[in-house]
PDB file of N, CA and C in Angstrom:
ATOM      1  N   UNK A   1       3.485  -4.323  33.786  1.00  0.00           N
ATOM      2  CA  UNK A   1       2.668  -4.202  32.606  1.00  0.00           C
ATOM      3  C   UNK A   1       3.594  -4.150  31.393  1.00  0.00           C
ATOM      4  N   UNK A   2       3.291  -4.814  30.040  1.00  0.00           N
ATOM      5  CA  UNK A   2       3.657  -4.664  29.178  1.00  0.00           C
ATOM      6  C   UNK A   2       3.029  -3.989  28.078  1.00  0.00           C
ATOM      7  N   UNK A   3       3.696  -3.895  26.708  1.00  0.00           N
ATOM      8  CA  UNK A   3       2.861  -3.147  25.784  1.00  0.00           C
ATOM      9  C   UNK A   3       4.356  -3.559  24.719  1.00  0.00           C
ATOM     10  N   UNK A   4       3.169  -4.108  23.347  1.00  0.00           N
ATOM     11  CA  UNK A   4       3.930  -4.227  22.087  1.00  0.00           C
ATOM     12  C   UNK A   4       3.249  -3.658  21.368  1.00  0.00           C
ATOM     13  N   UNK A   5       4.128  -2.723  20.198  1.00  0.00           N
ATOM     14  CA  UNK A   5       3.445  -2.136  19.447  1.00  0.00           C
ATOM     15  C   UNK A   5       4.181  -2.423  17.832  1.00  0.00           C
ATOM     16  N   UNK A   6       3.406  -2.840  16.773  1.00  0.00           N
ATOM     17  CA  UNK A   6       4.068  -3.112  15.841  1.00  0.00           C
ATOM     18  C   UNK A   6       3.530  -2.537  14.753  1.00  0.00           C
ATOM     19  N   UNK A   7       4.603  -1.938  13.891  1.00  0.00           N
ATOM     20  CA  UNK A   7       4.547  -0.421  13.146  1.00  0.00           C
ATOM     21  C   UNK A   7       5.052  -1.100  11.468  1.00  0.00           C
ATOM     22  N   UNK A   8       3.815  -0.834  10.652  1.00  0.00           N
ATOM     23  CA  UNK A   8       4.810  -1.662   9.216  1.00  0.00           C
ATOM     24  C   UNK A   8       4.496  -0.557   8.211  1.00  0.00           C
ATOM     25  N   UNK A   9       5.652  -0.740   7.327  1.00  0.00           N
ATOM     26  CA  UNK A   9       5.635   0.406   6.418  1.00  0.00           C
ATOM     27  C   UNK A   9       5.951  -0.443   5.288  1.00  0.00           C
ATOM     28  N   UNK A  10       5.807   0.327   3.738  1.00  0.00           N
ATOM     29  CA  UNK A  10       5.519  -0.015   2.595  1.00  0.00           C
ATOM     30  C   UNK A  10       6.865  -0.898   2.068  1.00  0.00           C
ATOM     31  N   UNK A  11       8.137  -0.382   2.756  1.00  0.00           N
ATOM     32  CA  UNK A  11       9.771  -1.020   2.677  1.00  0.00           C
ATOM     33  C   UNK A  11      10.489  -1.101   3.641  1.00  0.00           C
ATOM     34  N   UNK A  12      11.537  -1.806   3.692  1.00  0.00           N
ATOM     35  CA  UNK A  12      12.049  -2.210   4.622  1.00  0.00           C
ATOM     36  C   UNK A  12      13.165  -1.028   4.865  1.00  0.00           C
ATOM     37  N   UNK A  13      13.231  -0.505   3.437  1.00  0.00           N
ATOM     38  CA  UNK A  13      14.344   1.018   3.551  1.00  0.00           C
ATOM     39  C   UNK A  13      13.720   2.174   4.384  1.00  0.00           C
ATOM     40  N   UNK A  14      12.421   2.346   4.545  1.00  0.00           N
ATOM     41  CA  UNK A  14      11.568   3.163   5.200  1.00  0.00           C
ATOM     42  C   UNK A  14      11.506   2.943   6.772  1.00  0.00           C
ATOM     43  N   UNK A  15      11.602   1.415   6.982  1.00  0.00           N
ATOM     44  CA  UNK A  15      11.398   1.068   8.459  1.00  0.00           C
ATOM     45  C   UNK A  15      12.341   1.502   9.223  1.00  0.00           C
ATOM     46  N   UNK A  16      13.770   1.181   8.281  1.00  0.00           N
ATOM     47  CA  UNK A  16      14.952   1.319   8.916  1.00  0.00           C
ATOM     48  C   UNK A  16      15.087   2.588   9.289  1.00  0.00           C
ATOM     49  N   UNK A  17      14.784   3.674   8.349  1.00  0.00           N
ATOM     50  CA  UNK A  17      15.060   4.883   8.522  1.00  0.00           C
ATOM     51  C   UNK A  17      14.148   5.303   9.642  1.00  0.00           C
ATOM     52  N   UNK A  18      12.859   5.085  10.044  1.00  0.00           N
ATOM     53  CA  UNK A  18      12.049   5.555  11.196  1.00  0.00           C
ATOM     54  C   UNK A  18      12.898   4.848  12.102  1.00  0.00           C
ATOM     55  N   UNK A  19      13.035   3.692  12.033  1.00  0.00           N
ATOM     56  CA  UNK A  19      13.982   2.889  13.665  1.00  0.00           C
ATOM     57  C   UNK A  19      14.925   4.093  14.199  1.00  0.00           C
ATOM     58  N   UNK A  20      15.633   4.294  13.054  1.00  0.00           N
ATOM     59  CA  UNK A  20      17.024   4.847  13.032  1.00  0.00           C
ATOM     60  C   UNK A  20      16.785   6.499  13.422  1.00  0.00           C
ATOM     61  N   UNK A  21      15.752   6.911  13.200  1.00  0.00           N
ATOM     62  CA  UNK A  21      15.273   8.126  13.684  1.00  0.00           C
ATOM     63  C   UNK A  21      14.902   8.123  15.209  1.00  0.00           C
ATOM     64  N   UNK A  22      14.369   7.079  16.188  1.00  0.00           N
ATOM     65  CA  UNK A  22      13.794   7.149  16.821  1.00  0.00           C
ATOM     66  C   UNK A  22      14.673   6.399  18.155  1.00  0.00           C
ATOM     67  N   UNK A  23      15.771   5.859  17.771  1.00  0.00           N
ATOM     68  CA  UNK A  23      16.650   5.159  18.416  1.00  0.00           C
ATOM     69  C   UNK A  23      17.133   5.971  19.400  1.00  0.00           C
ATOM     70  N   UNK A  24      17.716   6.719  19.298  1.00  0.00           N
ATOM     71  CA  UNK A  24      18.369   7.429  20.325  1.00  0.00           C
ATOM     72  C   UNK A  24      17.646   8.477  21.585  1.00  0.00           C
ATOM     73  N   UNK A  25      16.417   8.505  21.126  1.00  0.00           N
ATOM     74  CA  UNK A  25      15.401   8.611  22.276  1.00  0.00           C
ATOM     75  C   UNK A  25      14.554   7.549  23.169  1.00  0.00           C
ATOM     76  N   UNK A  26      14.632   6.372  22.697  1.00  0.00           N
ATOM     77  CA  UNK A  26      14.407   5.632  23.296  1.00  0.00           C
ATOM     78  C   UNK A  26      15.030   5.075  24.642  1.00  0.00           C
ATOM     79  N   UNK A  27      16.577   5.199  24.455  1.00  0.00           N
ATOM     80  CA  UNK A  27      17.349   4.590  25.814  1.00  0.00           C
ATOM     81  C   UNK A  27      17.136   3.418  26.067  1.00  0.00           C
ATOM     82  N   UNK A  28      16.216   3.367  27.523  1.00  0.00           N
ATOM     83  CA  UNK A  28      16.310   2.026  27.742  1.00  0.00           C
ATOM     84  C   UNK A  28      14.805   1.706  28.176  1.00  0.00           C
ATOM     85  N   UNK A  29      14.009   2.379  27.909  1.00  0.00           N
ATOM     86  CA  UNK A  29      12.992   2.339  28.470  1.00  0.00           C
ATOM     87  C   UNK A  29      12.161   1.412  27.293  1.00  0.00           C
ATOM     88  N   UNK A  30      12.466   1.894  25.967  1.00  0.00           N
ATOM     89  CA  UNK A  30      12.211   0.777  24.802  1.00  0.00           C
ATOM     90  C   UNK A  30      12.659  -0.067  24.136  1.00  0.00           C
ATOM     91  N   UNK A  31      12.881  -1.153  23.860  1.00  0.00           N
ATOM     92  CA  UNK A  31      13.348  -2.106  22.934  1.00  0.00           C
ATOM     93  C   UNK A  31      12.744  -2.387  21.657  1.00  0.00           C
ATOM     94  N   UNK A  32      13.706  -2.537  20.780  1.00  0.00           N
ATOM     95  CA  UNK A  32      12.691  -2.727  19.264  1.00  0.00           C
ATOM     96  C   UNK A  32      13.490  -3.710  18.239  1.00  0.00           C
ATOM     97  N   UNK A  33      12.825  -4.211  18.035  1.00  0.00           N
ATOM     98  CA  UNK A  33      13.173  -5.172  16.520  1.00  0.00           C
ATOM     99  C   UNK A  33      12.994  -5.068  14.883  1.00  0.00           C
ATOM    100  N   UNK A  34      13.729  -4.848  14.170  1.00  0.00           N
ATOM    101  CA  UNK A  34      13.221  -4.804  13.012  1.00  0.00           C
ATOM    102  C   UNK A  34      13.576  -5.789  12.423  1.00  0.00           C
ATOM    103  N   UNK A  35      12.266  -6.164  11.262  1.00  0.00           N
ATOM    104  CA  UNK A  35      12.224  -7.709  10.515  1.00  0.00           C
ATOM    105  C   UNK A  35      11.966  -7.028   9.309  1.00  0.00           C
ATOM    106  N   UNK A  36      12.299  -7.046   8.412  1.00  0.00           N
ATOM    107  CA  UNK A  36      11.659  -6.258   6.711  1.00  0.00           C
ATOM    108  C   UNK A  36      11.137  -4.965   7.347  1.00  0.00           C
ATOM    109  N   UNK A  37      10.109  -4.626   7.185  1.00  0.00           N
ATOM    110  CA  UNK A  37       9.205  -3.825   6.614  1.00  0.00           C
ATOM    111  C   UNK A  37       8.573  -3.095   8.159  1.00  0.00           C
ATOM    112  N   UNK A  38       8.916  -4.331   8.915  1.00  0.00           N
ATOM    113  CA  UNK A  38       8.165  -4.208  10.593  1.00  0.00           C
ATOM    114  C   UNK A  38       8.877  -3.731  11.033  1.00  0.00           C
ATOM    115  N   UNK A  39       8.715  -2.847  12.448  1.00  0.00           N
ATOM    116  CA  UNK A  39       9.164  -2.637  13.268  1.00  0.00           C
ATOM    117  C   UNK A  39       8.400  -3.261  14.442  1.00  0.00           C
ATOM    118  N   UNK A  40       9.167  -3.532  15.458  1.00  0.00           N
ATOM    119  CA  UNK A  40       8.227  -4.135  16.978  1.00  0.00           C
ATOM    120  C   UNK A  40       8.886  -3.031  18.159  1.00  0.00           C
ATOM    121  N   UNK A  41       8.111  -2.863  18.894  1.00  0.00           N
ATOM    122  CA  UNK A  41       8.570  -1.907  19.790  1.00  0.00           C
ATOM    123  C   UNK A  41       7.799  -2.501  20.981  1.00  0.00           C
ATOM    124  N   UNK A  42       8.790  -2.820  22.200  1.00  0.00           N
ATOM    125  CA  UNK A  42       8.259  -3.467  22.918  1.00  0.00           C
ATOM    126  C   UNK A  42       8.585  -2.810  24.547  1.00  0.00           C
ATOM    127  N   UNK A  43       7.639  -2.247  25.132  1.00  0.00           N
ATOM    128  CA  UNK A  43       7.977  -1.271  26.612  1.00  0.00           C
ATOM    129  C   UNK A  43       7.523  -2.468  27.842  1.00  0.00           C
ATOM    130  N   UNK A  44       7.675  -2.032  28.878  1.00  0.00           N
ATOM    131  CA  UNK A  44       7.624  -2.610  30.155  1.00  0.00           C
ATOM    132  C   UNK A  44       7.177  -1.032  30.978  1.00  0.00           C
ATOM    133  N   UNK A  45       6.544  -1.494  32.187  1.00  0.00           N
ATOM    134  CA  UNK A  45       6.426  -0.216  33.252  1.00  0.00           C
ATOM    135  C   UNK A  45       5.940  -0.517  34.367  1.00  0.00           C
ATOM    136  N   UNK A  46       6.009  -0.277  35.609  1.00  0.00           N
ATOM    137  CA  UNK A  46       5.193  -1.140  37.045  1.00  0.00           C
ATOM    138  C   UNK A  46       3.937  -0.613  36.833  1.00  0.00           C
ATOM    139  N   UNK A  47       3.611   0.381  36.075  1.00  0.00           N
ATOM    140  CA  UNK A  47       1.923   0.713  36.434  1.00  0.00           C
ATOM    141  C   UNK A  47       1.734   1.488  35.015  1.00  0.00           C
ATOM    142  N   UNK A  48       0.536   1.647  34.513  1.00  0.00           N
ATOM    143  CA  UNK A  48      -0.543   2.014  33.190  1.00  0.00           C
ATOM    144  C   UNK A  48       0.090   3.348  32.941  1.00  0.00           C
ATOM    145  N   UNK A  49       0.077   4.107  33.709  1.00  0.00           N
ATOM    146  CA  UNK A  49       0.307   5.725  33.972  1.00  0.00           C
ATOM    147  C   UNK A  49       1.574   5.540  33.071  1.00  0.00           C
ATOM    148  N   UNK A  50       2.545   5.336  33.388  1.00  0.00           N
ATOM    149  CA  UNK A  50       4.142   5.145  33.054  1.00  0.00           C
ATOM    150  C   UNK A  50       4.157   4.466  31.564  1.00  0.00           C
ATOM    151  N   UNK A  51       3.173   3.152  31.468  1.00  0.00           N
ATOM    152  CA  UNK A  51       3.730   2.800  29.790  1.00  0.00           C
ATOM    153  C   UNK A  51       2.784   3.089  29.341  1.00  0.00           C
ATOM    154  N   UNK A  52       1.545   4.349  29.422  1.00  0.00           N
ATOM    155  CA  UNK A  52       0.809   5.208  29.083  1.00  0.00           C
ATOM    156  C   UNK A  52       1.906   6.017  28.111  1.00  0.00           C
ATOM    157  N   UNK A  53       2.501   6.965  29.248  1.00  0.00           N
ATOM    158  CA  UNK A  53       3.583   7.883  28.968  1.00  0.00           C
ATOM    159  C   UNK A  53       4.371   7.565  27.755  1.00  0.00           C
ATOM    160  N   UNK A  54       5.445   6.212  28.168  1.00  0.00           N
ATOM    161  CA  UNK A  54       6.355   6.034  27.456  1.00  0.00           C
ATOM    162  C   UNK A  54       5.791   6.054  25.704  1.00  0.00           C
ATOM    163  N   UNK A  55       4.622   4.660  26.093  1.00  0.00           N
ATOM    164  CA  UNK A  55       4.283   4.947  24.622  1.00  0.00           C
ATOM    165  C   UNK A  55       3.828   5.906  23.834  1.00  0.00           C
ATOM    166  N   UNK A  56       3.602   6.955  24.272  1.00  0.00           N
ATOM    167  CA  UNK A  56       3.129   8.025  23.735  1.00  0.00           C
ATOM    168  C   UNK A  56       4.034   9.197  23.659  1.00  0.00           C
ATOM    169  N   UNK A  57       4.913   9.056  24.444  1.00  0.00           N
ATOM    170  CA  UNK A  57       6.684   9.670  23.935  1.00  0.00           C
ATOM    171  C   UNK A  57       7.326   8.940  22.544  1.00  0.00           C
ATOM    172  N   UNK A  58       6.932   7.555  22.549  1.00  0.00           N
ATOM    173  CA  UNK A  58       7.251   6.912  21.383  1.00  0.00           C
ATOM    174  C   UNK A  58       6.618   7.124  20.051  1.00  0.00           C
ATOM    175  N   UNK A  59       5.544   7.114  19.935  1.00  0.00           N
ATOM    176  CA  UNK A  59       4.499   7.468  19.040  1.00  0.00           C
ATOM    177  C   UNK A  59       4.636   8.993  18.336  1.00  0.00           C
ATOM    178  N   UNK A  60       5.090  10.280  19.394  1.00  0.00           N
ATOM    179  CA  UNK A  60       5.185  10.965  19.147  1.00  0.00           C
ATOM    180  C   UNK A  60       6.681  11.239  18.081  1.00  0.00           C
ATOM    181  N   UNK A  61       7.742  10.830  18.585  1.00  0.00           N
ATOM    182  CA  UNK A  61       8.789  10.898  18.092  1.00  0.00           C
ATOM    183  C   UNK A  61       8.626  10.216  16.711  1.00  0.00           C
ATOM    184  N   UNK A  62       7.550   8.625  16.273  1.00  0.00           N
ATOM    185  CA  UNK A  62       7.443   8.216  15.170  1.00  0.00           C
ATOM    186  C   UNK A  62       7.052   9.050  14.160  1.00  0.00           C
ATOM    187  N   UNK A  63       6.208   9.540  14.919  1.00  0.00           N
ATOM    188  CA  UNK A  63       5.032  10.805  14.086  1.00  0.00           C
ATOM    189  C   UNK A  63       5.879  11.942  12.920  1.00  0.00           C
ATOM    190  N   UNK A  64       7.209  12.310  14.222  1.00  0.00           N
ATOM    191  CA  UNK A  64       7.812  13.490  13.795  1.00  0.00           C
ATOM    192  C   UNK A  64       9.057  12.917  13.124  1.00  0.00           C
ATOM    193  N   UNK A  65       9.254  11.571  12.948  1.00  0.00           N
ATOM    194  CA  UNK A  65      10.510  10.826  11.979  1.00  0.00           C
ATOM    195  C   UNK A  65       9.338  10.958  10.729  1.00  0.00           C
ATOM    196  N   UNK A  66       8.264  10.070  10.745  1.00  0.00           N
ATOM    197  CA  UNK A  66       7.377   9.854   9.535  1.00  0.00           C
ATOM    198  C   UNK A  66       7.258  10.886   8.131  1.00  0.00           C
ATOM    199  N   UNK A  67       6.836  12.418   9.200  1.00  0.00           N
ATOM    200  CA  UNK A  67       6.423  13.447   9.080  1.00  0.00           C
ATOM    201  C   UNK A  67       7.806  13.720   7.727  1.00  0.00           C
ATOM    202  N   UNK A  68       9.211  13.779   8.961  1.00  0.00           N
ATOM    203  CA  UNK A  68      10.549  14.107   8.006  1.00  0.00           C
ATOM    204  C   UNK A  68      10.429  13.285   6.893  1.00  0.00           C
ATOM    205  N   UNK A  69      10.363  12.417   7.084  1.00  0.00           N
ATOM    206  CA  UNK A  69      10.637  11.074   5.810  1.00  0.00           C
ATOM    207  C   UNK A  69       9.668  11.575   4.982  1.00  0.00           C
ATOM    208  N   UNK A  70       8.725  12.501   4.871  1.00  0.00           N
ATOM    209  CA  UNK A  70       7.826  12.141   3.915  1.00  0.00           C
ATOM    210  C   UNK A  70       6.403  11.342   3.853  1.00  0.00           C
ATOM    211  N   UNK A  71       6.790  10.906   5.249  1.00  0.00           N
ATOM    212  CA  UNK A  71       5.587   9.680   4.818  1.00  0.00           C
ATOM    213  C   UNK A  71       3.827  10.399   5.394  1.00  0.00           C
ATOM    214  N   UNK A  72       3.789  11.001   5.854  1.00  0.00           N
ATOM    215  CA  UNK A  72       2.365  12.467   5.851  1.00  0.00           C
ATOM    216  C   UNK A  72       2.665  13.046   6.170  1.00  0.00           C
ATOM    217  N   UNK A  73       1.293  14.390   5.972  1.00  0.00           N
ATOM    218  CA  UNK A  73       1.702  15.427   5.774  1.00  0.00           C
ATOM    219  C   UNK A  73       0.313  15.790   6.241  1.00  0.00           C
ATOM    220  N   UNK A  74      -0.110  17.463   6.609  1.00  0.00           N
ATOM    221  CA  UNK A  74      -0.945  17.851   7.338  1.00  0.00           C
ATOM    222  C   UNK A  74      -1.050  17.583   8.512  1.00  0.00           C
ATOM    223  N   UNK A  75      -1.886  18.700   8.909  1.00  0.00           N
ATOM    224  CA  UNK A  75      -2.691  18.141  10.534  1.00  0.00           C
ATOM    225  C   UNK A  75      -3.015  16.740  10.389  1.00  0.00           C
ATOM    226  N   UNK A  76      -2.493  16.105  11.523  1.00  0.00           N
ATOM    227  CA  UNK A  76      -3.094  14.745  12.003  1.00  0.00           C
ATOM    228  C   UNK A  76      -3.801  14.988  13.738  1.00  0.00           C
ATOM    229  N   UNK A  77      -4.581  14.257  13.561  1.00  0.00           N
ATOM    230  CA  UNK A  77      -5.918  14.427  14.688  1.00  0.00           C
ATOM    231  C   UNK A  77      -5.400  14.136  15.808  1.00  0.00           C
ATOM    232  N   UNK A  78      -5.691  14.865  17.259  1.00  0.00           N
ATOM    233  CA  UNK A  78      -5.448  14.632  18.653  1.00  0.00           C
ATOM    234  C   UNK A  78      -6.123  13.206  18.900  1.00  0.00           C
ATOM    235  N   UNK A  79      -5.844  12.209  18.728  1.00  0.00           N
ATOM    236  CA  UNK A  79      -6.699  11.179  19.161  1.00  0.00           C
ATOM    237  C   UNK A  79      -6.884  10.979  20.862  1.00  0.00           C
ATOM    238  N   UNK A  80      -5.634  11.105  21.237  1.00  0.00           N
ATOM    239  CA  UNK A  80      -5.975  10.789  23.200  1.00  0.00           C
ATOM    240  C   UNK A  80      -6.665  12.134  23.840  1.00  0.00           C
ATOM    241  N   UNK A  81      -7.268  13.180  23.313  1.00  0.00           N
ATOM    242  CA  UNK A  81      -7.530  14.780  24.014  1.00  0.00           C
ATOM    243  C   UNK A  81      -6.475  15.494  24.679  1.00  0.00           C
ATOM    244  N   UNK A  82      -5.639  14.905  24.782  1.00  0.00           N
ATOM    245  CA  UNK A  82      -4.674  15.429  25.636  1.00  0.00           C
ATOM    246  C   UNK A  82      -4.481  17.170  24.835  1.00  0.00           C
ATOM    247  N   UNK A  83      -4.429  17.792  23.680  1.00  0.00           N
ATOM    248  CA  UNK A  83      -4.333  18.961  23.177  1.00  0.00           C
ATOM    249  C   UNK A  83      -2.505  18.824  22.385  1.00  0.00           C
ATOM    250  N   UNK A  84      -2.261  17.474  22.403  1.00  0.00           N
ATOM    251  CA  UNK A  84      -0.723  17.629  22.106  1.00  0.00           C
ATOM    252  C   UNK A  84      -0.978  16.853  20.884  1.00  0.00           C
ATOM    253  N   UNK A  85      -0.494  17.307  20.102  1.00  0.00           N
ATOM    254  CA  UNK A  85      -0.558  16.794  18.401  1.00  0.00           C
ATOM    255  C   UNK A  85       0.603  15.394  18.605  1.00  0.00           C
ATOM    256  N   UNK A  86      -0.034  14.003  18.556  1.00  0.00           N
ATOM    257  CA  UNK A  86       0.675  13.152  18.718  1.00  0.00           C
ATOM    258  C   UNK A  86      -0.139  12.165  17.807  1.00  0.00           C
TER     259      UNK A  86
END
């Protein structure tokens, strides 16, 4: 199974800095590209469960680069129920 996820922000100085935040947790389990403004983040996994996970280890870590940078602020909503602010 695959999964691309592509993340764009207002500058390309902003993108870099979330990439660059989020890089070193990734390893090898994610690959990512940045073009301007985009980021692409692209996972692999043998089954749903796993690039369930990953992406949502990813997402989370964006959340908490975003958060630093400035870019929101407040509670943001549990969207999956899980009870984990992601």
């Amino acid at each position: 199974m695959k999964l691309e996820l592509v993340l764009e922000y207002s500058d390309a100085k902003i993108a870099k800095t979330i990439l660059n935040s989020v890089l070193p947790d990734n390893g090898s389990h994610v690959s990512s590209v940045l073009k301007g403004n985009k980021i692409t983040f692209r996972m692999e996994a043998d089954n749903a469960g796993t690039l369930r996970n990953t992406a949502d280890d990813l997402l989370a870590c964006v959340k908490i680069a975003e958060e630093a940078a400035g870019l929101i602020s407040g509670a943001v909503p549990d969207l999956d129920g899980d009870s984990l602010l992601e």
